[in-house]
N, C-alpha and C. Protein backbone atom coordinates (compact mmCIF):
# COMPACT_ATOMS: atom_id res chain seq x y z
N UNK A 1 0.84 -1.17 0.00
CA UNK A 1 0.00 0.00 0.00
C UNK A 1 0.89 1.24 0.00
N UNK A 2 0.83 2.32 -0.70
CA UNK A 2 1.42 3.58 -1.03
C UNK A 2 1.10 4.49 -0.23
N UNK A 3 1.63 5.40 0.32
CA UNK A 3 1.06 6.66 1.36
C UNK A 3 0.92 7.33 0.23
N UNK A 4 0.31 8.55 0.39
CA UNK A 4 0.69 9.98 -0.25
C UNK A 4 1.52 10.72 0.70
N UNK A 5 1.92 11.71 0.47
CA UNK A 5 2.55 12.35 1.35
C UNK A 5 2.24 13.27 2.08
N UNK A 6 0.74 13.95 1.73
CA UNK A 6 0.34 14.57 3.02
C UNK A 6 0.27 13.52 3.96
N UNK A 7 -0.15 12.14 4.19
CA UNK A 7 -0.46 11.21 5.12
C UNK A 7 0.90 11.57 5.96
N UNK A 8 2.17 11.57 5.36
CA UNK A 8 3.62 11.33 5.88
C UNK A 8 3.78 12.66 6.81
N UNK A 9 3.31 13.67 6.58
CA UNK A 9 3.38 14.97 6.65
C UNK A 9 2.37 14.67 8.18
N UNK A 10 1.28 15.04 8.05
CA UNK A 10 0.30 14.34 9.34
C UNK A 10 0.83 13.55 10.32
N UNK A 11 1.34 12.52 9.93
CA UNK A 11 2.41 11.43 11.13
C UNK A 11 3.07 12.42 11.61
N UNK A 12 3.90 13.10 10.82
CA UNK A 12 4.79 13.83 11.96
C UNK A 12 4.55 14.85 12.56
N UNK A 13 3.86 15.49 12.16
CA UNK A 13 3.17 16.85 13.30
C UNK A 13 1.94 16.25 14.16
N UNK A 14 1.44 15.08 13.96
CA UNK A 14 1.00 14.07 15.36
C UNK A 14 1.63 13.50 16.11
N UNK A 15 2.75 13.26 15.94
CA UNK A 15 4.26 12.77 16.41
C UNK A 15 4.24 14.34 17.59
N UNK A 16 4.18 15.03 16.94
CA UNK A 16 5.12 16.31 17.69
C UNK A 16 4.07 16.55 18.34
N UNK A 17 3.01 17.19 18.17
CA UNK A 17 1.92 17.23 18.97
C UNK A 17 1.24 16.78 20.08
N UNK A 18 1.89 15.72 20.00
CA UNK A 18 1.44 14.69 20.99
C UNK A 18 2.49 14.85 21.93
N UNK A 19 4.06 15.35 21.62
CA UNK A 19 5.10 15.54 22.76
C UNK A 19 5.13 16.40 23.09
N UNK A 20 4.54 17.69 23.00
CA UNK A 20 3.83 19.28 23.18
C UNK A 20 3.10 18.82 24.36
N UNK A 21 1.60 18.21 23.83
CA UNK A 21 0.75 17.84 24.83
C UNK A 21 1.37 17.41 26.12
N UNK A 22 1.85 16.32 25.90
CA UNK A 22 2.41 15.59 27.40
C UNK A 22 3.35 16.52 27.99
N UNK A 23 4.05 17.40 27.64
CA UNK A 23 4.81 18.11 28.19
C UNK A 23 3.61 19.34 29.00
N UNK A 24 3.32 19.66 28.46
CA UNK A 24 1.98 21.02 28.34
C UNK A 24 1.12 20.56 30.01
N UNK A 25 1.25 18.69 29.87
CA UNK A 25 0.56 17.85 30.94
C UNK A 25 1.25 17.56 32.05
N UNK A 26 2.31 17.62 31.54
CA UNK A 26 3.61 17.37 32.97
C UNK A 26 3.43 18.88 33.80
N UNK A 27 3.75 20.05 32.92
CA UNK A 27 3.91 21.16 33.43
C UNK A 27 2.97 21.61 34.01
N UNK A 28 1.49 21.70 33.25
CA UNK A 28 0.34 22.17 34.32
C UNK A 28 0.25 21.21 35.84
N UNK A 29 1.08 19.98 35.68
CA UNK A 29 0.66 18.93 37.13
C UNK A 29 1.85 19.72 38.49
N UNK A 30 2.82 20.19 37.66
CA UNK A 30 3.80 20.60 38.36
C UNK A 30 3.64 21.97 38.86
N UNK A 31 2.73 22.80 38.39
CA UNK A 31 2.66 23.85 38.54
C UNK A 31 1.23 23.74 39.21
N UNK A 32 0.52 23.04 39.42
CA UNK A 32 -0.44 22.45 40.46
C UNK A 32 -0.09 22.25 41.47
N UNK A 33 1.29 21.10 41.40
CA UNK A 33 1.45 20.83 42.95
C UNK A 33 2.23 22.43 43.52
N UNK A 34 2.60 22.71 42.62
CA UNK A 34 3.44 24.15 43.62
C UNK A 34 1.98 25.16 44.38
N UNK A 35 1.40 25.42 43.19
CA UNK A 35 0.09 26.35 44.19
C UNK A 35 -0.65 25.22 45.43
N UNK A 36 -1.04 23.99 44.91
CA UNK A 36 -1.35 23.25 46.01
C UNK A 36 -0.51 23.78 47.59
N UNK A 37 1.01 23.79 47.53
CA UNK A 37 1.03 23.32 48.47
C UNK A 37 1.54 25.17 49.43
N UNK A 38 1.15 26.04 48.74
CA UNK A 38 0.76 27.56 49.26
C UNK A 38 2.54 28.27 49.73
N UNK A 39 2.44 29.14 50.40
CA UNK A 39 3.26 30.01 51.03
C UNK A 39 3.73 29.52 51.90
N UNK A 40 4.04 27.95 52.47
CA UNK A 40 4.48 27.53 53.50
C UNK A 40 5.90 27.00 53.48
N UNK A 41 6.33 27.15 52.42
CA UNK A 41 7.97 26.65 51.96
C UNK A 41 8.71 27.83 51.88
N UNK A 42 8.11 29.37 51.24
CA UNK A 42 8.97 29.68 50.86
C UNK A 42 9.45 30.52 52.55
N UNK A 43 8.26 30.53 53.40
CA UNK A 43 8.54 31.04 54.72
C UNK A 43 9.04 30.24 55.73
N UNK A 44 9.12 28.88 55.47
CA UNK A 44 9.73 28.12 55.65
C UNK A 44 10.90 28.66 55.96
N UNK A 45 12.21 28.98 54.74
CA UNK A 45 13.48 28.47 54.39
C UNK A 45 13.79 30.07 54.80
N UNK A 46 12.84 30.86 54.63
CA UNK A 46 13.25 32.54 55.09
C UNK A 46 12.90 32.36 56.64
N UNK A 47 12.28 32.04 57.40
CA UNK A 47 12.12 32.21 58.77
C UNK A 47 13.14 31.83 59.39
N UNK A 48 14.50 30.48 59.14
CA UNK A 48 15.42 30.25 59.31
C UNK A 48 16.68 30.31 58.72
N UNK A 49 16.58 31.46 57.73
CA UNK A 49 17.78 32.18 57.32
C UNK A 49 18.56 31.78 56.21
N UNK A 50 18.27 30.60 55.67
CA UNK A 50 18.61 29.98 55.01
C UNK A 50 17.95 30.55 53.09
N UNK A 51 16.97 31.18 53.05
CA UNK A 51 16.38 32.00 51.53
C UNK A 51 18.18 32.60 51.04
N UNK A 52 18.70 32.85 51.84
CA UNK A 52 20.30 33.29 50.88
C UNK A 52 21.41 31.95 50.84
N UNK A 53 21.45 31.41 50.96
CA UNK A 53 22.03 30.19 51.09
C UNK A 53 21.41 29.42 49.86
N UNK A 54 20.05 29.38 49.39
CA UNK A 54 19.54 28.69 48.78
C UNK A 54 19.51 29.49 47.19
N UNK A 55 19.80 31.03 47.69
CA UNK A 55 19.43 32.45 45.80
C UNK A 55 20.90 32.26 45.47
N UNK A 56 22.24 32.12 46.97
CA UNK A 56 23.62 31.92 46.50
C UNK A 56 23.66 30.66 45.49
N UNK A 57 23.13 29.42 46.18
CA UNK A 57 23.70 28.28 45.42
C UNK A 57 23.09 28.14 43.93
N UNK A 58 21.97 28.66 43.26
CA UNK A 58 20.83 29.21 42.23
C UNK A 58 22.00 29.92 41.30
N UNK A 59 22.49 31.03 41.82
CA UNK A 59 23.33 31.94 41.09
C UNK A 59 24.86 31.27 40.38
N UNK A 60 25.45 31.00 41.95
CA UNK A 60 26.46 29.62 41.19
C UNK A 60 26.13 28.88 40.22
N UNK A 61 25.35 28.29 40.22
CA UNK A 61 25.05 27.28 39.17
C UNK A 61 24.87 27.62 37.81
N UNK A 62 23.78 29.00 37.92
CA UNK A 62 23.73 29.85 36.68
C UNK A 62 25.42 30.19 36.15
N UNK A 63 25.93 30.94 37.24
CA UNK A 63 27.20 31.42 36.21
C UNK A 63 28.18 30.23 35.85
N UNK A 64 27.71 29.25 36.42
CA UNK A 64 29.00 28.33 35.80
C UNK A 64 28.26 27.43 34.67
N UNK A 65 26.89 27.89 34.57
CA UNK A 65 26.59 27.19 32.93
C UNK A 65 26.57 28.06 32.17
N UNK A 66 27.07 29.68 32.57
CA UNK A 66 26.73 30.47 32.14
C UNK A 66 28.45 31.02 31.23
N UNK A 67 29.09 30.28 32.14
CA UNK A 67 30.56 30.09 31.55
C UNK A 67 31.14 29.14 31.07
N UNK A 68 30.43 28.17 31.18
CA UNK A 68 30.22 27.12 30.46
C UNK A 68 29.98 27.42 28.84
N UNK A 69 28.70 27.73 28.48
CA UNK A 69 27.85 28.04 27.54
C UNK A 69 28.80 29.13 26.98
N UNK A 70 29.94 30.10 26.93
CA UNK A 70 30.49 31.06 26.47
C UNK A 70 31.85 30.05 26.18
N UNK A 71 32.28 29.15 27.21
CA UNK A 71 33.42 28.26 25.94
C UNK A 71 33.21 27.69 25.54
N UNK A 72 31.97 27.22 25.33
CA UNK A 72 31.79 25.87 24.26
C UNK A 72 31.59 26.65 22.80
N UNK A 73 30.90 28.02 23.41
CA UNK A 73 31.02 28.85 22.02
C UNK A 73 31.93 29.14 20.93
N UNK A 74 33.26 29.71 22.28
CA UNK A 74 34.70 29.96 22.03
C UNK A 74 35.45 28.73 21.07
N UNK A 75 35.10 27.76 21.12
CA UNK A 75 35.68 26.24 21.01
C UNK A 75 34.71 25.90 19.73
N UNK A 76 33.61 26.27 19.30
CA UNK A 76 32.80 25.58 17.82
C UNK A 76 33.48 27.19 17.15
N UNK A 77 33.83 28.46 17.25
CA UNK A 77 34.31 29.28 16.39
C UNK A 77 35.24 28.75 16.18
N UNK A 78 36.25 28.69 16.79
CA UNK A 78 37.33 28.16 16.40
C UNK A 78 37.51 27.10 15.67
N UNK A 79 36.50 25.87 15.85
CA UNK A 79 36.97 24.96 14.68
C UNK A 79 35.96 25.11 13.88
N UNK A 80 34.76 26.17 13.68
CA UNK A 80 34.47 26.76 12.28
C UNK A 80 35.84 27.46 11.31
N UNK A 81 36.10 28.86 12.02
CA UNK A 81 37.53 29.40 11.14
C UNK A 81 38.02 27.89 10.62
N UNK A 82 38.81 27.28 11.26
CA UNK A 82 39.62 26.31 10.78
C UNK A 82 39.27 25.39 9.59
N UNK A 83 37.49 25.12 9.81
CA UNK A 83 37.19 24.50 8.71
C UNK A 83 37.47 25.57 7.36
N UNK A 84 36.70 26.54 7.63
CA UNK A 84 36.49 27.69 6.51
C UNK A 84 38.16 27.83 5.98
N UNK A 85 38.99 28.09 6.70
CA UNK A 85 40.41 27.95 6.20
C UNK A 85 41.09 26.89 5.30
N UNK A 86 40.68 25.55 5.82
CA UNK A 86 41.07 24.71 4.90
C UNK A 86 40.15 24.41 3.31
């Protein structure tokens, strides 16, 4: 049996659609349980001093993917030029 190719075309943006959805489904469940469970965490971790301990270790992490992400840059220019050179 022969497809046409809109059929082929359809498979794959039902393909994708469908990994949109479930994601779309993960995220609204996750963002459920956070309002579920109210203002009691974040006064939690601030009533015992600890809210800077927790924005420090957040920030670390950012700048070191954040320097990360600037040599890996440094490192594909460079062996672009090199290709383009040869």
């Amino acid at each position: 049996m022969k497809l046409d190719k809109s059929f082929h075309i359809y498979g794959l943006f039902q393909r994708t659609m469908r990994i949109k959805g479930l994601t779309l489904l993960f995220t609204l469940m996750i963002v459920q349980t956070a309002i579920g469970q109210g203002e009691t965490a974040p006064d939690f971790i601030r009533s015992i001093g600890k809210i800077y301990v927790v924005a420090g270790v957040c920030l670390i992490i950012l700048l070191v993917l954040f320097g990360y992400m600037i040599q890996l840059d440094r490192k594909i220019s460079k062996i672009e030029k090199r290709q383009k050179n040869e």
